[in-house]
C-alpha atoms as a PDB file:
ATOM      1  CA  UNK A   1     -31.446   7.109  -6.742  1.00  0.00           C
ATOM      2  CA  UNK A   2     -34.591   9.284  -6.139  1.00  0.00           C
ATOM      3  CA  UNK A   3     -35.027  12.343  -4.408  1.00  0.00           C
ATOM      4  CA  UNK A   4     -36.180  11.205  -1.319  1.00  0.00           C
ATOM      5  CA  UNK A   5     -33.740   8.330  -0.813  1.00  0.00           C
ATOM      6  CA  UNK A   6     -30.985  11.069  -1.772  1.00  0.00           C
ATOM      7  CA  UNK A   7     -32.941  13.410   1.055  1.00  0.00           C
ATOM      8  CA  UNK A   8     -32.395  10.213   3.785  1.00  0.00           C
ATOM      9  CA  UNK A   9     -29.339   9.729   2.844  1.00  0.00           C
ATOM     10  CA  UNK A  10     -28.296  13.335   2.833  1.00  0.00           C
ATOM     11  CA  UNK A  11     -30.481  14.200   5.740  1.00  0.00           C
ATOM     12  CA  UNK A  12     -27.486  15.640   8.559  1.00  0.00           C
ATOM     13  CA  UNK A  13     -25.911  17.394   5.921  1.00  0.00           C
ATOM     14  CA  UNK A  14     -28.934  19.074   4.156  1.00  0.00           C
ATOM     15  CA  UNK A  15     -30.022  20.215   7.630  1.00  0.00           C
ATOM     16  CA  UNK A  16     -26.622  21.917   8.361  1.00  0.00           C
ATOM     17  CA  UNK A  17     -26.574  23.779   4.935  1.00  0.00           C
ATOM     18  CA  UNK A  18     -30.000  24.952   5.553  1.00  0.00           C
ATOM     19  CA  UNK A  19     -29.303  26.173   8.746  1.00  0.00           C
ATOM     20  CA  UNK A  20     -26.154  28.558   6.933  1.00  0.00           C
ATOM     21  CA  UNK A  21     -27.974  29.594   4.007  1.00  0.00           C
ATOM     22  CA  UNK A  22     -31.627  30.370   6.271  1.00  0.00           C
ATOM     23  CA  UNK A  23     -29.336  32.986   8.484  1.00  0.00           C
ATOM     24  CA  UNK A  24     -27.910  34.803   5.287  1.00  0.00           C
ATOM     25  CA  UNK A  25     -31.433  35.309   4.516  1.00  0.00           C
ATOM     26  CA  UNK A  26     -32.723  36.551   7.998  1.00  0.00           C
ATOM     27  CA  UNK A  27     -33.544  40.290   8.688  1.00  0.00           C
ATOM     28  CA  UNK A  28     -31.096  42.139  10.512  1.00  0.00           C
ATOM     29  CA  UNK A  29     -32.535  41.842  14.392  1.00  0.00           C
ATOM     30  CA  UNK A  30     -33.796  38.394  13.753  1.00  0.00           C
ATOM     31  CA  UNK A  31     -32.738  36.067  16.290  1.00  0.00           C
ATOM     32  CA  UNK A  32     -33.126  32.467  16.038  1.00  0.00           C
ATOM     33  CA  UNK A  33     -30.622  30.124  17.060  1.00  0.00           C
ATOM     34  CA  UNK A  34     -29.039  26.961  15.466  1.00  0.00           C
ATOM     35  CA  UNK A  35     -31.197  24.674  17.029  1.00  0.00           C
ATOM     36  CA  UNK A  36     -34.181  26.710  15.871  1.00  0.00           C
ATOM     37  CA  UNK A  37     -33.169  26.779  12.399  1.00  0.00           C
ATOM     38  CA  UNK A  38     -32.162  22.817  12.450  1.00  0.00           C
ATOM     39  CA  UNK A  39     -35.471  22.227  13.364  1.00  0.00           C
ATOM     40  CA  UNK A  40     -37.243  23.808  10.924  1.00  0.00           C
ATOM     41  CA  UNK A  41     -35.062  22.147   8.412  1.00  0.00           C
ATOM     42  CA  UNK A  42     -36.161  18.684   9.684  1.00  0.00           C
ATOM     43  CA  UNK A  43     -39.694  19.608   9.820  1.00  0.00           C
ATOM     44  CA  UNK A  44     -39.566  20.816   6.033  1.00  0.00           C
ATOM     45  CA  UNK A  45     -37.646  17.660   5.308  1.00  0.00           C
ATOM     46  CA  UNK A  46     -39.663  15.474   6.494  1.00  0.00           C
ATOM     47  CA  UNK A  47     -42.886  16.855   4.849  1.00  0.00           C
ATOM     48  CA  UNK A  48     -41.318  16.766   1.663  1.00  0.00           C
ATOM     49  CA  UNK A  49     -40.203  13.097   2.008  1.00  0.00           C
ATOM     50  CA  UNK A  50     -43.555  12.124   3.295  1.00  0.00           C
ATOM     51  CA  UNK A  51     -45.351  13.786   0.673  1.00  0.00           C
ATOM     52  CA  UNK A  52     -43.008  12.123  -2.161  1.00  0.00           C
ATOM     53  CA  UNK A  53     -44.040   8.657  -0.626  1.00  0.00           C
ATOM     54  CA  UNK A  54     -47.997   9.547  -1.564  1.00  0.00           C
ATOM     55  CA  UNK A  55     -49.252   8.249  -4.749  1.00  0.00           C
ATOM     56  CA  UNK A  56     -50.644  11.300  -6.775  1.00  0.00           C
ATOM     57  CA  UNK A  57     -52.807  11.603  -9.767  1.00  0.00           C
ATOM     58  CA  UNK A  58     -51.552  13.533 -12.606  1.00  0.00           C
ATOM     59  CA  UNK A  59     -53.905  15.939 -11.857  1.00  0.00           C
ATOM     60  CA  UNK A  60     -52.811  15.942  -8.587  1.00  0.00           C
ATOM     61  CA  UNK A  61     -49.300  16.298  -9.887  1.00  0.00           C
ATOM     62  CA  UNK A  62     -50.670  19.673 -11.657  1.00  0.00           C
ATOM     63  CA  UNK A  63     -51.888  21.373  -8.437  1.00  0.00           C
ATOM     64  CA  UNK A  64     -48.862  20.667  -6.460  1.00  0.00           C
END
């Protein structure tokens, strides 16, 4: 299986954890709420997915 069809696959569940382990690593004071932190999970996600769709160049590879 690759990555991203592990991420799809995975995708509620990889959200959740990020959500507990992103508020471990807040600063005291911070204040963002589940929702907040669910969505920025899915936006990050969804990049990552996207850009493992892309056909790269080794060289492209390199830079990344």
């Amino acid at each position: 299986m690759s990555l991203s069809a592990f991420i799809r696959d995975h995708h509620d569940e990889i959200i959740s954890e990020f959500a507990v382990f992103a508020r471990t690593l807040m600063p005291p004071g911070a204040d963002m709420s589940e929702a907040e932190l669910r969505d920025h999970a899915e936006d990050i996600l969804n990049a990552v997915v996207d850009d493992m769709s892309i056909a790269q160049t080794g060289n492209e590879q390199t830079l990344k």
